[in-house]
N, C-alpha and C. Protein backbone atom coordinates (compact mmCIF):
# COMPACT_ATOMS: atom_id res chain seq x y z
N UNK A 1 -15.15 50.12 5.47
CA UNK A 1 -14.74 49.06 6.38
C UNK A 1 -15.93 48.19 6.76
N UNK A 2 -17.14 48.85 6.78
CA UNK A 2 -18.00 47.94 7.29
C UNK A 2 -18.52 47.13 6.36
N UNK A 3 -18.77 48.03 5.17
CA UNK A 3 -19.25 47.18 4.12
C UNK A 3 -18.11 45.54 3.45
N UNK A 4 -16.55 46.13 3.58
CA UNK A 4 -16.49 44.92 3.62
C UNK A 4 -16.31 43.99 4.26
N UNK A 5 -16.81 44.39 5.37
CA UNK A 5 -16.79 43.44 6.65
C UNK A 5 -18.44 42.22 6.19
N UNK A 6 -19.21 42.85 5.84
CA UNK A 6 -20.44 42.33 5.51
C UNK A 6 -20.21 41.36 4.41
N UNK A 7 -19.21 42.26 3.43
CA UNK A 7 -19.18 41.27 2.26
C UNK A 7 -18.71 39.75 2.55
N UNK A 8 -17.70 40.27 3.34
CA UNK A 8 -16.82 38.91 3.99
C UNK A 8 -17.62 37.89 4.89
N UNK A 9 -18.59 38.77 5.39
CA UNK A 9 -20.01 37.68 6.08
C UNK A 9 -20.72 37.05 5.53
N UNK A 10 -21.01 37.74 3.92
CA UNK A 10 -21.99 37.35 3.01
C UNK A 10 -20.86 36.40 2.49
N UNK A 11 -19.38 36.04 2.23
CA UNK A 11 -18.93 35.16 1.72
C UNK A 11 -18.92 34.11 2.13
N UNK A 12 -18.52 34.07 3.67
CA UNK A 12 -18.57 32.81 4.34
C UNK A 12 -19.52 32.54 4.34
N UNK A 13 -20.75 33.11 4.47
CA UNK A 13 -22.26 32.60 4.71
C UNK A 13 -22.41 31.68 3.77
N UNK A 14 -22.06 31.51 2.56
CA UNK A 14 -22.38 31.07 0.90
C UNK A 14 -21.75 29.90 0.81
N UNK A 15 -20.17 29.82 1.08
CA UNK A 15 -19.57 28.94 1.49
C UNK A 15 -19.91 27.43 2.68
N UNK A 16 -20.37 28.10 3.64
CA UNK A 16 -20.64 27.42 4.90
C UNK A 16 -21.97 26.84 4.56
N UNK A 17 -22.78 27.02 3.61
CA UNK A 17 -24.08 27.02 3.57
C UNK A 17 -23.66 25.76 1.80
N UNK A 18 -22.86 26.03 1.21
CA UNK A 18 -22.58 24.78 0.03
C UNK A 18 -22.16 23.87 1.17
N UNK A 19 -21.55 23.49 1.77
CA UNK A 19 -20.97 22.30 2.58
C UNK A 19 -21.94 21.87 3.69
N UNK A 20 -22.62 22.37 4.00
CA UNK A 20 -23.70 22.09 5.28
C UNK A 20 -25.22 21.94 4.39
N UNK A 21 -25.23 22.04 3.14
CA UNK A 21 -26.85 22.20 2.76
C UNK A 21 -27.08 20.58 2.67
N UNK A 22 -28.11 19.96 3.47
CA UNK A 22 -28.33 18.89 3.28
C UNK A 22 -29.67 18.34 1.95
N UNK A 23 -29.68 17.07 2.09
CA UNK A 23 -30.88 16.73 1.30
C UNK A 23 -31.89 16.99 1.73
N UNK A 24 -32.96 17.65 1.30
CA UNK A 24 -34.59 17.48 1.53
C UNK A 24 -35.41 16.05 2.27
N UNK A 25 -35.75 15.93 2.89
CA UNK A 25 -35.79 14.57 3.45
C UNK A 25 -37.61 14.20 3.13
N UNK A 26 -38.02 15.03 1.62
CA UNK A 26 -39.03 14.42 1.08
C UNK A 26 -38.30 13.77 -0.43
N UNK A 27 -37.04 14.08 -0.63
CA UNK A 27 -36.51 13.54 -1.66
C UNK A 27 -36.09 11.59 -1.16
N UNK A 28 -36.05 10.71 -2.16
CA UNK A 28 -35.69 9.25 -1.95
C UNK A 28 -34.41 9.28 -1.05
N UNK A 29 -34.47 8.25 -0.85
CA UNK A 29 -32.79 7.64 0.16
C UNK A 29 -31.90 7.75 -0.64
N UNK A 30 -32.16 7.06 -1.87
CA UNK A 30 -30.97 7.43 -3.08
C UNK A 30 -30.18 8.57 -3.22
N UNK A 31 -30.96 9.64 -3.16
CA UNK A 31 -30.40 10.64 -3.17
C UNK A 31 -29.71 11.57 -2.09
N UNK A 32 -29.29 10.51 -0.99
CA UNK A 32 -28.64 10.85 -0.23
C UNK A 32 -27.49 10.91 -0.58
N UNK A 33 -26.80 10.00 -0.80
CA UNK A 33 -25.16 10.33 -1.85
C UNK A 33 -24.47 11.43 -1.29
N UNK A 34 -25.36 12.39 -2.15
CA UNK A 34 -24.13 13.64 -1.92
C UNK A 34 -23.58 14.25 -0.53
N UNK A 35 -24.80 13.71 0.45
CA UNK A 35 -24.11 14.31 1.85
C UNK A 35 -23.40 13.15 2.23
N UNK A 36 -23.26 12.46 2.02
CA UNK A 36 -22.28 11.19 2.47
C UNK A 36 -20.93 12.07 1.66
N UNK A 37 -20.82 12.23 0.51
CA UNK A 37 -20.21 13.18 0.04
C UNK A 37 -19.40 14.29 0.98
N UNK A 38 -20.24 15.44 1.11
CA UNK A 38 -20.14 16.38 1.76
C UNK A 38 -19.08 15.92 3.26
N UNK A 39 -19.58 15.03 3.56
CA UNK A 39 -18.86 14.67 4.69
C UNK A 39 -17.68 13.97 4.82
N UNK A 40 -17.39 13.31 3.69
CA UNK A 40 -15.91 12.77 3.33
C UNK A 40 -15.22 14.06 2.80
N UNK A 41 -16.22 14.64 2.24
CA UNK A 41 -14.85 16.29 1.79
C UNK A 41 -14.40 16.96 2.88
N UNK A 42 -15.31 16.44 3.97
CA UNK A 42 -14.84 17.68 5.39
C UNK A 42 -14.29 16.59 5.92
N UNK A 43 -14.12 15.83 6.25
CA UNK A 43 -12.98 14.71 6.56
C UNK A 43 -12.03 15.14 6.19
N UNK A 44 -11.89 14.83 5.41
CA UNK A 44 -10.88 15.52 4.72
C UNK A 44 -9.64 16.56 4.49
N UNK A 45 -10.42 17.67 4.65
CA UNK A 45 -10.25 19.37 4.89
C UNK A 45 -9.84 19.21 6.46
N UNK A 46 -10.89 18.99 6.75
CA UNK A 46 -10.70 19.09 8.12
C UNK A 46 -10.80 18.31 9.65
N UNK A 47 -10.36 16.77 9.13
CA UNK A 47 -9.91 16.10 10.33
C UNK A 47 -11.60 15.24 10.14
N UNK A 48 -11.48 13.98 11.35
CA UNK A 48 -12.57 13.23 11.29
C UNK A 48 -13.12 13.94 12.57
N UNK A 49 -14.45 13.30 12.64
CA UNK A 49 -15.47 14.29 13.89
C UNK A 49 -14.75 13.87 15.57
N UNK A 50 -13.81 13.00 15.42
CA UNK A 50 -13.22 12.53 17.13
C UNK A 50 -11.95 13.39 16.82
N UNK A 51 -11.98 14.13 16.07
CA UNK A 51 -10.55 14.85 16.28
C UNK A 51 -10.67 16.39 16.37
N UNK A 52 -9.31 17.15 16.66
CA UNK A 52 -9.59 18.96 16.94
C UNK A 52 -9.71 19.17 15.26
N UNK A 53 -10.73 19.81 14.43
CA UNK A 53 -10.86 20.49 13.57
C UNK A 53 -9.67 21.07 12.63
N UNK A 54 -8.67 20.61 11.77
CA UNK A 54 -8.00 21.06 11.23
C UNK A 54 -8.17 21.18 9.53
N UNK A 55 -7.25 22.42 9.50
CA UNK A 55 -7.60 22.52 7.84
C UNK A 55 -6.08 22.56 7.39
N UNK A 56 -6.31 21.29 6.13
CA UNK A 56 -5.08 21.18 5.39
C UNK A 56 -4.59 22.01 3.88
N UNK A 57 -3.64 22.47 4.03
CA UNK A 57 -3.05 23.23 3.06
C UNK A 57 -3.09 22.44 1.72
N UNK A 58 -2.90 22.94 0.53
CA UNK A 58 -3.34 22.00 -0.76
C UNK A 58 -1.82 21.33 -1.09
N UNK A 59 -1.08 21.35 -0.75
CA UNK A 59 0.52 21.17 -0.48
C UNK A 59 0.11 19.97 0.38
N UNK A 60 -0.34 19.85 1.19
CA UNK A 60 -0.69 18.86 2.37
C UNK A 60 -1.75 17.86 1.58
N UNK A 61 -2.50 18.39 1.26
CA UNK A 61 -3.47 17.61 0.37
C UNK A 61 -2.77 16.64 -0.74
N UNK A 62 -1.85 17.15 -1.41
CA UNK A 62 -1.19 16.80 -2.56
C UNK A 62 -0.44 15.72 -1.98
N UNK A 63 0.36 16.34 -0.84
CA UNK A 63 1.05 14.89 -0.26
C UNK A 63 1.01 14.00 -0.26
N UNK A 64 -0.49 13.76 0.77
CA UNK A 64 -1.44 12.80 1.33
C UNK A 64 -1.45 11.61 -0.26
N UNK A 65 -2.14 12.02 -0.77
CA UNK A 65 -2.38 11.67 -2.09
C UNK A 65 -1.34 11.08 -2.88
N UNK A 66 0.03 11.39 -2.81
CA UNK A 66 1.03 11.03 -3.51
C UNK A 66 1.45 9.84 -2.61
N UNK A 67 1.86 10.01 -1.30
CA UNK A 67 2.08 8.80 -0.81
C UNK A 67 0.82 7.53 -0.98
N UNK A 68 -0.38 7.73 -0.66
CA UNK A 68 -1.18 6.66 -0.72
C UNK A 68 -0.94 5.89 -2.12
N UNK A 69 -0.85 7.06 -3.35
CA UNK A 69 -0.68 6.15 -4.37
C UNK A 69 0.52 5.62 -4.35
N UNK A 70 1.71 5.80 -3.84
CA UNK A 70 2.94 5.10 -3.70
C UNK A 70 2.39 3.95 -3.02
N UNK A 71 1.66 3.75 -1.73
CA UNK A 71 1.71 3.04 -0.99
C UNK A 71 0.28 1.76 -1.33
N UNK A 72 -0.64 2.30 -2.08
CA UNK A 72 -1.60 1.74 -2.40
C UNK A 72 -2.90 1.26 -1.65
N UNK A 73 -3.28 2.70 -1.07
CA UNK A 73 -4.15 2.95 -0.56
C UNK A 73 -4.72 4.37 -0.63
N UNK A 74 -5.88 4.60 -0.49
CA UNK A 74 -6.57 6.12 -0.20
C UNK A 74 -6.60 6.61 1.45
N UNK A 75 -5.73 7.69 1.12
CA UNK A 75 -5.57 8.41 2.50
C UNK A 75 -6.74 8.92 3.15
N UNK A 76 -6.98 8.98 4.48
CA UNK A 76 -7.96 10.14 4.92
C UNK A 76 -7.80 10.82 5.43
N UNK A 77 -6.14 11.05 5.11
CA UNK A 77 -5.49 12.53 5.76
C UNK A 77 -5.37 12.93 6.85
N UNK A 78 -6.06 11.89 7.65
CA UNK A 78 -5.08 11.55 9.06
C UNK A 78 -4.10 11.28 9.57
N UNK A 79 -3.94 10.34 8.57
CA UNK A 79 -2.54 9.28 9.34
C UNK A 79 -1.13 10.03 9.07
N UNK A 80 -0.40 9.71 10.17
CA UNK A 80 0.58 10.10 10.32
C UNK A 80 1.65 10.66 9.01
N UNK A 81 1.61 11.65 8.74
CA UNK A 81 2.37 12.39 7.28
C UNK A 81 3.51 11.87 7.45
N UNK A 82 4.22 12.10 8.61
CA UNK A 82 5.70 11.81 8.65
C UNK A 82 5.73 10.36 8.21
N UNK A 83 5.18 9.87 8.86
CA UNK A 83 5.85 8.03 8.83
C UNK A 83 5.28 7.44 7.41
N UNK A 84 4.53 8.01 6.61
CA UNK A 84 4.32 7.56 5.38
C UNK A 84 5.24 8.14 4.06
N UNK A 85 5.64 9.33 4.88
CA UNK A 85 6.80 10.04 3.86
C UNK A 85 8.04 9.28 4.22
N UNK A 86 8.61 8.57 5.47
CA UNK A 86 9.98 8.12 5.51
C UNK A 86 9.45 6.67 5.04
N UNK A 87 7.93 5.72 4.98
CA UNK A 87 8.11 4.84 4.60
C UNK A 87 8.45 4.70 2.69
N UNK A 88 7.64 6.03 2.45
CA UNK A 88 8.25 6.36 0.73
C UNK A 88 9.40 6.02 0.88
N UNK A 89 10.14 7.01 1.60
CA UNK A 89 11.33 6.83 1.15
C UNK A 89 12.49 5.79 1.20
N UNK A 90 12.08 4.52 1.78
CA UNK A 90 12.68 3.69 1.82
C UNK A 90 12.35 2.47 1.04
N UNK A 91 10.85 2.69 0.55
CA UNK A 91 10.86 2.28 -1.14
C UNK A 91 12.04 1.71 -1.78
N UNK A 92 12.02 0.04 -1.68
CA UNK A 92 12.92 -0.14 -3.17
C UNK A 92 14.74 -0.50 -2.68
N UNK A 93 14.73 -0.59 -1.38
CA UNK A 93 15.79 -0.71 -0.36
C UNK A 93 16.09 -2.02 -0.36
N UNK A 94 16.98 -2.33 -1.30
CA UNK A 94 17.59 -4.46 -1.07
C UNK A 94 17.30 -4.48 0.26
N UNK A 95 17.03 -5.93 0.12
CA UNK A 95 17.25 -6.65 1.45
C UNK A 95 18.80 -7.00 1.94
N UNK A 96 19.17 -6.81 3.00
CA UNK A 96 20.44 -7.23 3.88
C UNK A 96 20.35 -7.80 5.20
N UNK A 97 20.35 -9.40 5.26
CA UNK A 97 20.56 -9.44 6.91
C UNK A 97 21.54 -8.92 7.21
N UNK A 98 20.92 -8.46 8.63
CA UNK A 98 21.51 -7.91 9.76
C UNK A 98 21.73 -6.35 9.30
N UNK A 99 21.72 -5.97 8.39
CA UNK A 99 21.93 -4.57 8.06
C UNK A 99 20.88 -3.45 8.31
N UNK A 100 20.58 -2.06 8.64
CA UNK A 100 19.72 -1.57 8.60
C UNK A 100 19.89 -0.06 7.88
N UNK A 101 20.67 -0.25 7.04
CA UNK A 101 20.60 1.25 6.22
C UNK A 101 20.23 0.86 4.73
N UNK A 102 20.34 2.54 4.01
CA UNK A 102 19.19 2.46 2.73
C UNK A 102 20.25 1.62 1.87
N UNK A 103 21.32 1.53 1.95
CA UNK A 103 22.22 0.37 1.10
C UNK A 103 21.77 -0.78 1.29
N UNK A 104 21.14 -1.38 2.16
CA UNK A 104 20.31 -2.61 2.40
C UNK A 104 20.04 -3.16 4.41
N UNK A 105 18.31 -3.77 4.25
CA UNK A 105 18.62 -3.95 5.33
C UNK A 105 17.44 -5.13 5.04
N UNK A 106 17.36 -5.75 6.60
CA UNK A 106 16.71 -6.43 7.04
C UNK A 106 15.08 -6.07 7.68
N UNK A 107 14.10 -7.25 7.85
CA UNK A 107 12.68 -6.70 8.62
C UNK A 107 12.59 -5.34 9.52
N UNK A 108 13.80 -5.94 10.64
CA UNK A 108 13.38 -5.61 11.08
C UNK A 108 14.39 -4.59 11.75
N UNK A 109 15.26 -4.13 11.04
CA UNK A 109 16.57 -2.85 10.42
C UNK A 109 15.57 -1.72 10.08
N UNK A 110 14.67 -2.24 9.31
CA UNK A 110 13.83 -1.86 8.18
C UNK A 110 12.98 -0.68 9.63
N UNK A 111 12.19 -1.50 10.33
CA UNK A 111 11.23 -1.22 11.30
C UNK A 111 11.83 -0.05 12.03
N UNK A 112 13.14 -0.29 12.78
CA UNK A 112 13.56 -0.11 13.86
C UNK A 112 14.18 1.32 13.31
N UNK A 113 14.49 1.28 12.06
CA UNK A 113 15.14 2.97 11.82
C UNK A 113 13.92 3.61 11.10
N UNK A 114 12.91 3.33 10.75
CA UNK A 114 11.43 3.93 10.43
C UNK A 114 11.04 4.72 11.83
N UNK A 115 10.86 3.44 13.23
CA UNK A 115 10.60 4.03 14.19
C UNK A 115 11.15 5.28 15.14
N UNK A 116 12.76 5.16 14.67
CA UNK A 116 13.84 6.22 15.14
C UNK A 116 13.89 7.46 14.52
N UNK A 117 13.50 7.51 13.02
CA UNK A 117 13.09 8.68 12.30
C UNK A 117 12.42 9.48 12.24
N UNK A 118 11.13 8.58 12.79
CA UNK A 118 9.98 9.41 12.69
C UNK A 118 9.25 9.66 14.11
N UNK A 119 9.72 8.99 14.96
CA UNK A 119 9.21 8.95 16.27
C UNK A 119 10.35 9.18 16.96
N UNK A 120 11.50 9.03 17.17
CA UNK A 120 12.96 9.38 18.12
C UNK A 120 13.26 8.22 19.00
N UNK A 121 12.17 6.94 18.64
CA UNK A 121 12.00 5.61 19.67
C UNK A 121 13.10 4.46 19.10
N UNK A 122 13.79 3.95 20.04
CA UNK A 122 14.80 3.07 19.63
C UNK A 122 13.97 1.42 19.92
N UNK A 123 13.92 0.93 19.18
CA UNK A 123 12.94 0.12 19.04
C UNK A 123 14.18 -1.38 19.52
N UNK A 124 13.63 -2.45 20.55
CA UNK A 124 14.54 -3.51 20.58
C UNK A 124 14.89 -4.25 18.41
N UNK A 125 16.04 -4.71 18.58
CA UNK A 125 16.51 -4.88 17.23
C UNK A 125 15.90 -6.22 16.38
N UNK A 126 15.30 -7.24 17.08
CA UNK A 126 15.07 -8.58 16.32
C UNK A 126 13.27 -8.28 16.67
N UNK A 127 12.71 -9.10 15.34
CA UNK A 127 11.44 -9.36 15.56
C UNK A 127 10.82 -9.69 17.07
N UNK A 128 11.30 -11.06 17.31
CA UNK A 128 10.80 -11.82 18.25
C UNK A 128 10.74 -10.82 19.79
N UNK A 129 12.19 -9.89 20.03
CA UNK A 129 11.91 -9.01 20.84
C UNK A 129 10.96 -7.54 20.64
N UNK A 130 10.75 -7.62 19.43
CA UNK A 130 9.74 -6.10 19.53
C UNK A 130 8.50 -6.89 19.95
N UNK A 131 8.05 -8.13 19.45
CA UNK A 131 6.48 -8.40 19.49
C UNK A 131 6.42 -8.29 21.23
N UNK A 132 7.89 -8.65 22.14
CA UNK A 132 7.39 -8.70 23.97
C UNK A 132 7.42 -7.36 24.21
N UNK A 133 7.85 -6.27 23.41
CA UNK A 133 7.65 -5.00 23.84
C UNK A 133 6.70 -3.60 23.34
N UNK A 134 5.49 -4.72 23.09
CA UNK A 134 4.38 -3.69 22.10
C UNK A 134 3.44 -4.20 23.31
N UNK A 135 2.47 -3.49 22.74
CA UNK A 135 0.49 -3.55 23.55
C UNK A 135 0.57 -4.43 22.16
N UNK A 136 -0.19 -5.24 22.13
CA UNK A 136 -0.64 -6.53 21.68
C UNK A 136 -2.20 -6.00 21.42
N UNK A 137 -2.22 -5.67 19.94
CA UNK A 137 -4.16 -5.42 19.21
C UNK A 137 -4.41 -6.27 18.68
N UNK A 138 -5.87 -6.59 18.26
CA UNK A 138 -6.80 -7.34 17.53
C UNK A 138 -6.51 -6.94 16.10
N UNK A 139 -6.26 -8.12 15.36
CA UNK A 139 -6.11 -7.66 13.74
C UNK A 139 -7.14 -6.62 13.64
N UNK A 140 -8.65 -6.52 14.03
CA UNK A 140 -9.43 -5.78 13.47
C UNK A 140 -9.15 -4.23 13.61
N UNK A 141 -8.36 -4.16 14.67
CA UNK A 141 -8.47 -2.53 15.24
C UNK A 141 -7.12 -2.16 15.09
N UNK A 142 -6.53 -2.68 14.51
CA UNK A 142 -5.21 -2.73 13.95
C UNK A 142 -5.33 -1.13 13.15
N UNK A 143 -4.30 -0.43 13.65
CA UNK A 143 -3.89 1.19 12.89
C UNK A 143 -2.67 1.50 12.23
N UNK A 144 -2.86 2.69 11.66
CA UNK A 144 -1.41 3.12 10.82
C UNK A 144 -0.67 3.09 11.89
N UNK A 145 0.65 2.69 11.63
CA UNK A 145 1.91 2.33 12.59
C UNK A 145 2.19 1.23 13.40
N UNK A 146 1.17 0.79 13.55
CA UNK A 146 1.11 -0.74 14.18
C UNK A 146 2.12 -1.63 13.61
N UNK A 147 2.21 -2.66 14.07
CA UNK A 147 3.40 -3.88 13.87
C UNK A 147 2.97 -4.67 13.60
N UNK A 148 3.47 -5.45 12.21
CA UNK A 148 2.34 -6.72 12.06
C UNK A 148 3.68 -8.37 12.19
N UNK A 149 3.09 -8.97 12.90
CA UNK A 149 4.46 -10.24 13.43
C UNK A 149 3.75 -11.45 12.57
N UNK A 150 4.71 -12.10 11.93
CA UNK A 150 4.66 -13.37 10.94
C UNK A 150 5.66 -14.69 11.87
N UNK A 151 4.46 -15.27 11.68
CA UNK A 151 5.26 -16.99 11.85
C UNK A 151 4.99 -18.16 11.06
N UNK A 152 5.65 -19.32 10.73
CA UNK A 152 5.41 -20.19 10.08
C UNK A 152 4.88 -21.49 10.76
N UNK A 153 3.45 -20.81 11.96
CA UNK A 153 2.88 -22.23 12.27
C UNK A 153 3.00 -21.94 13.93
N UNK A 154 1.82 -23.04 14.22
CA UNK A 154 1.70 -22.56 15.82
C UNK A 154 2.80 -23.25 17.02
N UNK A 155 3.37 -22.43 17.20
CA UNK A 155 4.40 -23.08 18.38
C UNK A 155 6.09 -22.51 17.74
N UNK A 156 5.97 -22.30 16.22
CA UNK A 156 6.99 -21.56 15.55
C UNK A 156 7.24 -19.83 16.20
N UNK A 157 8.86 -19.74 16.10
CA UNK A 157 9.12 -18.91 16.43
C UNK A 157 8.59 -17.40 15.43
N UNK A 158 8.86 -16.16 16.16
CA UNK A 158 8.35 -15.21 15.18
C UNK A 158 9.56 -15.16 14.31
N UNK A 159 9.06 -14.60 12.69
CA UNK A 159 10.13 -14.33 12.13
C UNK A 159 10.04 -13.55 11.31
N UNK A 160 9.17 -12.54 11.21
CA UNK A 160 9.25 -11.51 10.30
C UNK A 160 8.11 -10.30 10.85
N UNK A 161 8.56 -9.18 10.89
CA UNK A 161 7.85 -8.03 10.83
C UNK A 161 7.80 -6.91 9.92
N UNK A 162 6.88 -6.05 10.14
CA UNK A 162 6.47 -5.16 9.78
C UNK A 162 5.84 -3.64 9.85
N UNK A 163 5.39 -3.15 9.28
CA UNK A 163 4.42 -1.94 9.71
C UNK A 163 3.66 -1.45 8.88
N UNK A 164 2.20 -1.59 9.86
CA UNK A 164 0.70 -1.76 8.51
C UNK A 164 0.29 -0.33 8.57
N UNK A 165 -0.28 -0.31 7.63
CA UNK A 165 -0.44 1.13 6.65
C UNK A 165 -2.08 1.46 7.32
N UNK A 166 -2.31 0.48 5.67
CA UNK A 166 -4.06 0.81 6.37
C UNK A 166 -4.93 -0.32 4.88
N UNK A 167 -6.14 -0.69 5.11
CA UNK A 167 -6.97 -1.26 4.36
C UNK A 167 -6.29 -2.39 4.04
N UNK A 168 -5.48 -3.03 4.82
CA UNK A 168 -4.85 -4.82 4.60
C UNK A 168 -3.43 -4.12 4.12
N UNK A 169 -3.10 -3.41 3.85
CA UNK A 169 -1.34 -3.27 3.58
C UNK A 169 -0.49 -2.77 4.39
N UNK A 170 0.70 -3.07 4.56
CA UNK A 170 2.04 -3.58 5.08
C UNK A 170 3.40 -2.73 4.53
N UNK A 171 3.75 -2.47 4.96
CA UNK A 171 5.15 -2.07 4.61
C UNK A 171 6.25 -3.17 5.34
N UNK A 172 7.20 -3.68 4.32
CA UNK A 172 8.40 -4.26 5.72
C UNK A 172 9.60 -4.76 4.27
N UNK A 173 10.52 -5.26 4.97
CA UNK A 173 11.94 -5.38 4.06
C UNK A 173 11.91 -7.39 3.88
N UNK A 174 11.27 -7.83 2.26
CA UNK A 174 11.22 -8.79 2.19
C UNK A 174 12.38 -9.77 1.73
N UNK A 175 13.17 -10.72 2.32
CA UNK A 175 13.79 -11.71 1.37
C UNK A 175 14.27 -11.31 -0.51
N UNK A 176 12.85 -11.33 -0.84
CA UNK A 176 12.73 -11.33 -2.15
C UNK A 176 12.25 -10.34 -2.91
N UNK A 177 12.97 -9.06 -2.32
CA UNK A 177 12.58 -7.99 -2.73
C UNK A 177 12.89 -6.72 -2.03
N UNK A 178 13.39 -6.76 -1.31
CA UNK A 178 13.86 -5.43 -0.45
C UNK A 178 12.27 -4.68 0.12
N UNK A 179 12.56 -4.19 0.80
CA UNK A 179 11.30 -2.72 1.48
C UNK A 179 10.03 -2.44 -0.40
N UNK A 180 8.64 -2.82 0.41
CA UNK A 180 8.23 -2.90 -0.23
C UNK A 180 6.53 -2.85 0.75
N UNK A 181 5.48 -2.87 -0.28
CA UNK A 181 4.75 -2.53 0.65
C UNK A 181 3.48 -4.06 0.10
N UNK A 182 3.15 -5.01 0.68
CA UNK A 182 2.27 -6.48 0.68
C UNK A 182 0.95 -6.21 1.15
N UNK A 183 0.06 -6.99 1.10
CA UNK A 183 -1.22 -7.21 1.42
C UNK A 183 -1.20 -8.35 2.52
N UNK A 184 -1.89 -8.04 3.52
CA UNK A 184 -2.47 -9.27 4.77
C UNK A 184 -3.16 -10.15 3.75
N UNK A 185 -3.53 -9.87 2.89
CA UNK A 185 -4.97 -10.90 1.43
C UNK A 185 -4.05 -12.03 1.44
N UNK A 186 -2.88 -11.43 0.71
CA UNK A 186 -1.82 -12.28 0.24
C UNK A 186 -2.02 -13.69 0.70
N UNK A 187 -1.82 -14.67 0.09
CA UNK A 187 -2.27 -16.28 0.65
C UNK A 187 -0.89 -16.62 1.38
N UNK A 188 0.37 -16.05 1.56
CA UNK A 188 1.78 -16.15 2.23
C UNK A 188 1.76 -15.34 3.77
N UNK A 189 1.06 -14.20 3.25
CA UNK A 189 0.64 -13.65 4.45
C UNK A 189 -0.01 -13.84 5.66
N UNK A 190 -1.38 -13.77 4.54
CA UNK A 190 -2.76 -14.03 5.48
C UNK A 190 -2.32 -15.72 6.25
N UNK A 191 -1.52 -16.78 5.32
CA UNK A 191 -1.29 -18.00 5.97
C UNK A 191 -0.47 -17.79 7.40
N UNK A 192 0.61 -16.63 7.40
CA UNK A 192 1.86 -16.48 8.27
C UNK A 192 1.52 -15.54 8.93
N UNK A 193 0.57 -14.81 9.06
CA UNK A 193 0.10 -13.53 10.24
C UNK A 193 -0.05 -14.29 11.49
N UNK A 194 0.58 -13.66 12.50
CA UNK A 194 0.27 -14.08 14.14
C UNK A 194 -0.30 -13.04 14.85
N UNK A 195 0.48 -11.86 14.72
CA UNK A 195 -0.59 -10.93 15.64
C UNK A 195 -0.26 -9.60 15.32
N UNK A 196 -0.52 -8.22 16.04
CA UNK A 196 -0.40 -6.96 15.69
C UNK A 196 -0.03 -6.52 17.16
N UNK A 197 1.14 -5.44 16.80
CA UNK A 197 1.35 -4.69 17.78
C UNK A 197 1.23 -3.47 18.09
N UNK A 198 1.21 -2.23 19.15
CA UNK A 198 1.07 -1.44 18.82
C UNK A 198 2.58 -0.73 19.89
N UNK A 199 3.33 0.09 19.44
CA UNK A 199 4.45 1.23 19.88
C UNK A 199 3.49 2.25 20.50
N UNK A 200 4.30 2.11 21.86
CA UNK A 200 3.95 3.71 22.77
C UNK A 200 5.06 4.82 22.23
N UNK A 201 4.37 5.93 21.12
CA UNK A 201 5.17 6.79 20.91
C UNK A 201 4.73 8.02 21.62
N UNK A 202 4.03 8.27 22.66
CA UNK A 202 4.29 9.61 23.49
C UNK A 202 4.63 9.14 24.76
């Protein structure tokens, strides 16, 4: 018993000691890399340094990964699992005014049963009323789940929403294409962006 109690000390020791061994700091800057490395793998594994320490199952890992490539971005395995798995799944959903189920719906049909699914929040039903009932963010600090509101020009009413992912992309239910996931880059976009919102979900 004791001995393999030791062994099991000597394992973690080996382990804990590959992930924590830093660079020599008589070696170049260049060769810093790999702990920049090291530290996106524990990101990773286990949550960013402002968060409680968690470790993800390789099932969880796999997830992460499958949605981002659906969605077209690299995860950092933070963001919200649920709301990127119901935004998969609504992938590819005609557009329908006024409608909000997977037979077809509208922006902001689209939004409002994302938010009810994954959060239990009944979200007001038209664009123009969700943007008076969010906290109002700075494009820059803009997060997964946030609301992104489109208008065509200053003094124009709002008329289209959404919900931004991460690294400039969007999820929302377009005209010309049903539920789909866009870029802020976009020159339709980036021209028609007004502001970002954010949902109190606790």
């Amino acid at each position: 018993m004791k001995h393999s109690l030791l062994y099991c000390l000597a394992a973690a020791s080996m382990v804990l000691s590959f992930f924590f061994e830093r660079t020599p700091t008589s070696q170049p800057a260049a060769t810093a890399a790999p702990a920049a490395q090291e530290a996106s793998l524990l990101a990773a594994l286990f949550g960013s340094a402002d968060e409680e320490p968690r470790l993800l199952s390789a099932s969880d890992s796999l997830a992460y990964s499958k949605y981002g490539q659906r969605l077209g971005f690299a995860p950092t395995y933070t963001e919200d699992r649920s709301l990127l798995e119901t935004v998969v799944a609504w992938l590819g959903t005609p557009y329908r005014y006024g409608s909000n189920s997977k037979s077809g719906t509208d922006c902001s049909g689209f939004v409002t049963r994302v938010f009810k699914e994954v959060y239990g929040i009944t979200l007001q039903r038209s664009s123009r009323s969700m943007f008076q009932s969010v906290k109002h963010v700075k494009k820059e600090e803009m997060q997964t789940g946030d609301l992104v509101f489109f208008r065509r020009g200053p003094g124009q009413p709002i008329y289209h929403v959404g919900i931004y992912l991460k690294d400039g992309k969007f999820a929302h239910s377009a005209t010309n294409g049903g539920v789909m996931v866009s870029s802020l880059q976009q020159a339709y976009y980036s021209r028609n962006f007004y502001a970002a919102g954010r949902v109190a979900t606790e």
